[in-house]
N, C-alpha and C. Protein backbone atom coordinates (compact mmCIF):
# COMPACT_ATOMS: atom_id res chain seq x y z
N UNK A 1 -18.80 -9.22 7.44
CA UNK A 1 -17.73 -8.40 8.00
C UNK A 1 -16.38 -8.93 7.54
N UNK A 2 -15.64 -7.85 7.49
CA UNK A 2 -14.11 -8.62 7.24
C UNK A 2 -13.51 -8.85 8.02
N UNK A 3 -12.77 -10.12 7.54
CA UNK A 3 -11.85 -10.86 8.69
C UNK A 3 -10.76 -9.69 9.66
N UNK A 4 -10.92 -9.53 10.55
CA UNK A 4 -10.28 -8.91 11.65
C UNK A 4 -8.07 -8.98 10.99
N UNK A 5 -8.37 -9.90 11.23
CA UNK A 5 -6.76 -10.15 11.09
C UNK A 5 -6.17 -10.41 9.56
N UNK A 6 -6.74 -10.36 9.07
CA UNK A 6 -6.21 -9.70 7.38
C UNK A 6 -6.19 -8.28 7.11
N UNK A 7 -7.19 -7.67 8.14
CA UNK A 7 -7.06 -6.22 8.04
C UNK A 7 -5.71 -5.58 8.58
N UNK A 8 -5.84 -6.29 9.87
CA UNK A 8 -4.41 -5.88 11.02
C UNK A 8 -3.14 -6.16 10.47
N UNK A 9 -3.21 -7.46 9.09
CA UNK A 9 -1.75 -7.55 8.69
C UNK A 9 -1.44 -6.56 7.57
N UNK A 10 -2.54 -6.45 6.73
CA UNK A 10 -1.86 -5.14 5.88
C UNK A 10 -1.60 -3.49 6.54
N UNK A 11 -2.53 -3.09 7.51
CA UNK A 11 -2.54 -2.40 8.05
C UNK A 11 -0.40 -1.89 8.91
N UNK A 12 -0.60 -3.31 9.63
CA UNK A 12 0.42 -3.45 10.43
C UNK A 12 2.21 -3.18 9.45
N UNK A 13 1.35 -3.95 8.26
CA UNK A 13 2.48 -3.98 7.12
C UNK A 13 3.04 -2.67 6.38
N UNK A 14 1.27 -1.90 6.01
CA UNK A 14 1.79 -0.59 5.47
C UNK A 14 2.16 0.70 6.56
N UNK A 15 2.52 0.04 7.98
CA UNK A 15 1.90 1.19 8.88
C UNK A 15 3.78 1.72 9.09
N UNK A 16 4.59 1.08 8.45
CA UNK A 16 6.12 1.10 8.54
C UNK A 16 6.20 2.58 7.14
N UNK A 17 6.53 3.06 7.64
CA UNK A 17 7.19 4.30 6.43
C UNK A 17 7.72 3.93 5.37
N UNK A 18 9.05 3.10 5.43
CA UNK A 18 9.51 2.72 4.67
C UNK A 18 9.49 1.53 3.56
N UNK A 19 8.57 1.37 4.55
CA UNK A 19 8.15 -0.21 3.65
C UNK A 19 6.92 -0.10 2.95
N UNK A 20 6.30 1.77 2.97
CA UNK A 20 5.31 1.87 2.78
C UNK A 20 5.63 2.50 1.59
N UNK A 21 6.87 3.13 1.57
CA UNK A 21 7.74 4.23 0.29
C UNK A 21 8.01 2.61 -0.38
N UNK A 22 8.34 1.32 -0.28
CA UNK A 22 8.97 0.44 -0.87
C UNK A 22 7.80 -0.27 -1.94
N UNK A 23 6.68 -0.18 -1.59
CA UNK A 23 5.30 -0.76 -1.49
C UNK A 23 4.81 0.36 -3.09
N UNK A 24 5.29 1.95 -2.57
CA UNK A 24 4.40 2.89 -3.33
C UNK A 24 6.15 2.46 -4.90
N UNK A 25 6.65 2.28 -4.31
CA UNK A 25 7.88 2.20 -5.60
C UNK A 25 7.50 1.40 -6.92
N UNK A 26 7.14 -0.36 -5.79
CA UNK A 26 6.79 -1.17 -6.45
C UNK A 26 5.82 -1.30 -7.46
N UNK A 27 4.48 -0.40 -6.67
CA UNK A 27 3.32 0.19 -7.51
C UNK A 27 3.25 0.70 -8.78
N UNK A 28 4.45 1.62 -8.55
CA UNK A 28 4.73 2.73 -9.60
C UNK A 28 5.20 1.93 -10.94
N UNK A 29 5.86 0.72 -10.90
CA UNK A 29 6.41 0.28 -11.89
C UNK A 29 6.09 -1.42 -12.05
N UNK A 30 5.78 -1.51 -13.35
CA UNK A 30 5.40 -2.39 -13.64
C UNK A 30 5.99 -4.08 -13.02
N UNK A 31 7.31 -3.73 -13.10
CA UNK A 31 8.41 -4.89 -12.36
C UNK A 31 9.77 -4.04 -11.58
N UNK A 32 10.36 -4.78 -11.14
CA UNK A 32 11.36 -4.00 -10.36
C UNK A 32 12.08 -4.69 -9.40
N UNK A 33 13.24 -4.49 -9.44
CA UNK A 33 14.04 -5.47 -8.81
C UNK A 33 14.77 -5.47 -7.25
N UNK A 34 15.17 -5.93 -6.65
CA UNK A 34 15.77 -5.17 -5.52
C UNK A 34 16.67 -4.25 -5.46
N UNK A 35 17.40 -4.40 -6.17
CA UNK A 35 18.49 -3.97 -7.02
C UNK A 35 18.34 -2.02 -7.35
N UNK A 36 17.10 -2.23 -8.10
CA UNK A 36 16.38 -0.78 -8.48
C UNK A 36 16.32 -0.02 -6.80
N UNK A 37 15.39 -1.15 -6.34
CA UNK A 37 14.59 0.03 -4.86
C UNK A 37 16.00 0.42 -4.45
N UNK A 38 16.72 -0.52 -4.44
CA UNK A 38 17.86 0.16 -3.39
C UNK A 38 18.67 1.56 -3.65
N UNK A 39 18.92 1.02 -4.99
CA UNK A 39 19.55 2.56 -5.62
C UNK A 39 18.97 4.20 -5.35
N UNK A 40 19.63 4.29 -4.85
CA UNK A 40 18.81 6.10 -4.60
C UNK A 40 18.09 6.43 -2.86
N UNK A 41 17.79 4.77 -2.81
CA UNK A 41 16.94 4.97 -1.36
C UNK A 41 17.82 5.32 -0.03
N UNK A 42 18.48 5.27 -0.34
CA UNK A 42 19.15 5.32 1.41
C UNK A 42 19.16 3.89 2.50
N UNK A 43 18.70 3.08 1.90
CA UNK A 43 18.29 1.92 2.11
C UNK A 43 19.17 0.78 2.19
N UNK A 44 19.64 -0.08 2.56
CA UNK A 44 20.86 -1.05 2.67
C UNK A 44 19.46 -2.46 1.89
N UNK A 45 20.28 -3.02 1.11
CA UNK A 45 19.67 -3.88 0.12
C UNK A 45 19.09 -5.27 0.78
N UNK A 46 19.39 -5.34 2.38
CA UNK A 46 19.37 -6.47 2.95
C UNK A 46 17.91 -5.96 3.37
N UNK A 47 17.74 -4.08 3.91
CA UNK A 47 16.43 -4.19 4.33
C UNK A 47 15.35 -4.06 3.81
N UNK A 48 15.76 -3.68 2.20
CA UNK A 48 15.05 -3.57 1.18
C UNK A 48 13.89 -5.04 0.92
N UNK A 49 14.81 -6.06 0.68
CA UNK A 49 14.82 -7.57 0.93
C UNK A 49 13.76 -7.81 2.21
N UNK A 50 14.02 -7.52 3.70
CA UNK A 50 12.97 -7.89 4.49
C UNK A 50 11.92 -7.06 4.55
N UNK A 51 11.64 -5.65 3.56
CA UNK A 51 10.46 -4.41 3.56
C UNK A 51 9.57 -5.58 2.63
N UNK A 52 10.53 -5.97 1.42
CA UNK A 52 9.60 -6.72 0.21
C UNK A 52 8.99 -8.44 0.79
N UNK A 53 9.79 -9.06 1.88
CA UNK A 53 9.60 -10.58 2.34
C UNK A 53 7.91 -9.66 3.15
N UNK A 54 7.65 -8.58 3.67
CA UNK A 54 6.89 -8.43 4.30
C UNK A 54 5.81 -8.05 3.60
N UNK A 55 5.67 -7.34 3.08
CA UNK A 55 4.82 -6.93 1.98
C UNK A 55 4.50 -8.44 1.23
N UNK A 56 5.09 -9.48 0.50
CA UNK A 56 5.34 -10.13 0.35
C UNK A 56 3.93 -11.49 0.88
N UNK A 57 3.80 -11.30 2.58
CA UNK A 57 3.82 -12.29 3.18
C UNK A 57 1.98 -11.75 3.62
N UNK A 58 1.88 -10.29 3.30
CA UNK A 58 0.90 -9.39 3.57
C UNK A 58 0.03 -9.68 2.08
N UNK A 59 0.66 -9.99 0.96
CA UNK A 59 -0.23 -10.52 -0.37
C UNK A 59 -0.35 -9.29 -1.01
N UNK A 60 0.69 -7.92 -0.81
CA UNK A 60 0.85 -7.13 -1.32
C UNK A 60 1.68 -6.89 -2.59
N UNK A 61 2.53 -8.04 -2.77
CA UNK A 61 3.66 -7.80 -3.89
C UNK A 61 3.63 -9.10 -4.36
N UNK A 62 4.07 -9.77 -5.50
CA UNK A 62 4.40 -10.98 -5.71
C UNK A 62 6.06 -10.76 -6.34
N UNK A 63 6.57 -11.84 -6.25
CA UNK A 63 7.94 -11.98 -7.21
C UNK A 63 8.22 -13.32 -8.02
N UNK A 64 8.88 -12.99 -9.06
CA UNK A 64 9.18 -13.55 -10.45
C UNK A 64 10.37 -13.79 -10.38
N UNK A 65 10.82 -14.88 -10.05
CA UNK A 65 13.01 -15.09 -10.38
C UNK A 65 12.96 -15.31 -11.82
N UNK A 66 14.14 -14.71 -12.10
CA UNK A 66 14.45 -14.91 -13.90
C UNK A 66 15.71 -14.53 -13.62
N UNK A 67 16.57 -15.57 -13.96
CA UNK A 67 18.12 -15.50 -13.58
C UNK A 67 18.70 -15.73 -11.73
N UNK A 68 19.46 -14.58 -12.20
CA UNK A 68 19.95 -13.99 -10.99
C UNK A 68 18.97 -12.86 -10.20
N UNK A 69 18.13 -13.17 -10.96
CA UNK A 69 17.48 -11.22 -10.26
C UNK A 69 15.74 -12.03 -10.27
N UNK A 70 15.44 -11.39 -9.53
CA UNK A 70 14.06 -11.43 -8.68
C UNK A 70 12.94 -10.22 -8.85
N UNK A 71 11.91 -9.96 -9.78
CA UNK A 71 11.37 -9.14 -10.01
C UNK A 71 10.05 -8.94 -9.30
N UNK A 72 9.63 -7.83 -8.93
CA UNK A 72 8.39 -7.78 -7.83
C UNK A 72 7.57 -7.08 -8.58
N UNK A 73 6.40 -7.27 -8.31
CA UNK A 73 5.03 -6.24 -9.15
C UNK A 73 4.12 -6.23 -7.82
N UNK A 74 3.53 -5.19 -7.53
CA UNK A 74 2.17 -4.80 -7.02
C UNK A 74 0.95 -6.13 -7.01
N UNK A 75 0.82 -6.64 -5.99
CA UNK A 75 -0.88 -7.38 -5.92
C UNK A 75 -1.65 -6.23 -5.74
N UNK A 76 -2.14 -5.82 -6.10
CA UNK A 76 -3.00 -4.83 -5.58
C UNK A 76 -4.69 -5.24 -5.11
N UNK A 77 -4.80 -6.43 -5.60
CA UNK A 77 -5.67 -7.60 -4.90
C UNK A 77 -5.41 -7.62 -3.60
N UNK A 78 -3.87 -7.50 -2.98
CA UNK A 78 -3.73 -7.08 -1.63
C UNK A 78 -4.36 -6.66 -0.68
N UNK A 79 -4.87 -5.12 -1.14
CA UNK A 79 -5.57 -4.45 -0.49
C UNK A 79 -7.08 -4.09 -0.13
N UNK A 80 -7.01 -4.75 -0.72
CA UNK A 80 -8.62 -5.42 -0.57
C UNK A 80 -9.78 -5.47 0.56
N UNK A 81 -8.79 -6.01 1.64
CA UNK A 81 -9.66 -6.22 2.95
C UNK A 81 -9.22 -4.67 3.88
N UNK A 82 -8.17 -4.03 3.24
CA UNK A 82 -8.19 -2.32 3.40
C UNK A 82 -9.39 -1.05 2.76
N UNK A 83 -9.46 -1.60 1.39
CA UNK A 83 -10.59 -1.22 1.15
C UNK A 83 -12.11 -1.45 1.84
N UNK A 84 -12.24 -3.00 1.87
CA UNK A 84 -13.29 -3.10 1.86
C UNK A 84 -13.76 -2.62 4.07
N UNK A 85 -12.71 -2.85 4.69
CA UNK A 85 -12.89 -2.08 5.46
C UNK A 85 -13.01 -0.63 6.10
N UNK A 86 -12.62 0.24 4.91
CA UNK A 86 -12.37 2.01 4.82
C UNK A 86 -14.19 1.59 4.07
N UNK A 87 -14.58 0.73 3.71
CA UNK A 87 -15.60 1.37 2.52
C UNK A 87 -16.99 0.86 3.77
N UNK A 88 -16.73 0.69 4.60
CA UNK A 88 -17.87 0.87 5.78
C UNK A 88 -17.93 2.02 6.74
N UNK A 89 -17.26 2.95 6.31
CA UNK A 89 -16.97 4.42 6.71
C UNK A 89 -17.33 5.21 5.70
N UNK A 90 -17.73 4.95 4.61
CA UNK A 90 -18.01 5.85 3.21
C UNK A 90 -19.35 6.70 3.79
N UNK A 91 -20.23 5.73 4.61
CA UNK A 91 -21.62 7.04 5.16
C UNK A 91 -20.75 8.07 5.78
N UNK A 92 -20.42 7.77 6.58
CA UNK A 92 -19.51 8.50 7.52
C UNK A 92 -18.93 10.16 6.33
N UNK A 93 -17.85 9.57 5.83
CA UNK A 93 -17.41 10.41 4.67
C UNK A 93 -18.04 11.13 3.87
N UNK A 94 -19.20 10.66 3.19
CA UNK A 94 -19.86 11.62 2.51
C UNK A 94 -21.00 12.45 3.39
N UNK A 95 -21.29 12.26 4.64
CA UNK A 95 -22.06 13.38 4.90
C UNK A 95 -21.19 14.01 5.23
N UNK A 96 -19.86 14.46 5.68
CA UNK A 96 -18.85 15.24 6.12
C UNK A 96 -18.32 16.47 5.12
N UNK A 97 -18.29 15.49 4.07
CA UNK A 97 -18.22 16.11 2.40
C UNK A 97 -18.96 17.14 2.12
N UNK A 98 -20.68 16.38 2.45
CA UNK A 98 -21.70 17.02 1.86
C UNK A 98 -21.76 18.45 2.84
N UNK A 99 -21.35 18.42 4.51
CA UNK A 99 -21.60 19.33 5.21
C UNK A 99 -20.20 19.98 4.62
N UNK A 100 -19.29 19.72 4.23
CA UNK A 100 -18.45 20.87 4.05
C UNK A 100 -18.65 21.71 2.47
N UNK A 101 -19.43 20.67 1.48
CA UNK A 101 -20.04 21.48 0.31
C UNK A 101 -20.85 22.83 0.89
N UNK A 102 -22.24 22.58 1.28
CA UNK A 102 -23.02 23.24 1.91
C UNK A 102 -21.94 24.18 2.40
N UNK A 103 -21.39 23.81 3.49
CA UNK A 103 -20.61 25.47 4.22
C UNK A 103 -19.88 26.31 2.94
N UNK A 104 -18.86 25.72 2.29
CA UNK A 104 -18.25 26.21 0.96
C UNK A 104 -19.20 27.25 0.41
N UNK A 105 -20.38 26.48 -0.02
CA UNK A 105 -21.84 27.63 -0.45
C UNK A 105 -22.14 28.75 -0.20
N UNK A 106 -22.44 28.34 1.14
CA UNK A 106 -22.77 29.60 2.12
C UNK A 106 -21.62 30.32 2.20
N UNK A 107 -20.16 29.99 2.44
CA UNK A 107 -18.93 31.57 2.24
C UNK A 107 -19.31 31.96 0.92
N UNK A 108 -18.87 31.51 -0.01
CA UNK A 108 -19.15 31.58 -1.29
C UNK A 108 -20.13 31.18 -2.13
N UNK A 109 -20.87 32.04 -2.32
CA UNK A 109 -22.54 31.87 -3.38
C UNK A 109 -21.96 32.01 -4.31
């Protein structure tokens, strides 16, 4: 089984909106700076800073200093104990699937 409380911290971590838009940014791009997220977001750069220390602390992001600037990339190793806990629900899921194939059928032959 997976550890209880590695689940609850990513969970707890991605369960913030914004830190969840900060998370899907980071994803999107290979590196990225604080600097970047902030621009455009609506976001004040200080909370940008504690969305990424959290994510961060969750084993979701790592960062790279080079200079003055601080670059973040995706762990996506992160999510892991998210997966592997959604993937003890997969019976669950595919007979739900399979009963909504079947009905699909039957409206439509």
């Amino acid at each position: 089984m997976i550890e209880a409380a590695t689940v609850n911290t990513v969970m707890r971590t991605l369960a913030d909106p914004t830190r969840r838009a900060v998370f899907e940014r980071v994803a999107g791009s290979a590196e990225i700076t604080v600097a970047e997220l902030t621009r455009g977001s609506g976001v004040t750069q200080g909370a940008i800073s504690q969305h990424l220390k959290s994510l961060k602390q969750a084993g979701l992001v790592a960062e790279r200093p080079e200079g003055r600037n601080v670059y973040y990339r995706a762990q996506p190793e992160g999510l892991a104990p998210l997966v592997d806990w959604m993937s003890h629900y997969a019976v669950f899921w595919r007979g739900r699937l399979d009963n909504l194939r079947d009905l699909l059928e039957e409206i439509d032959p």
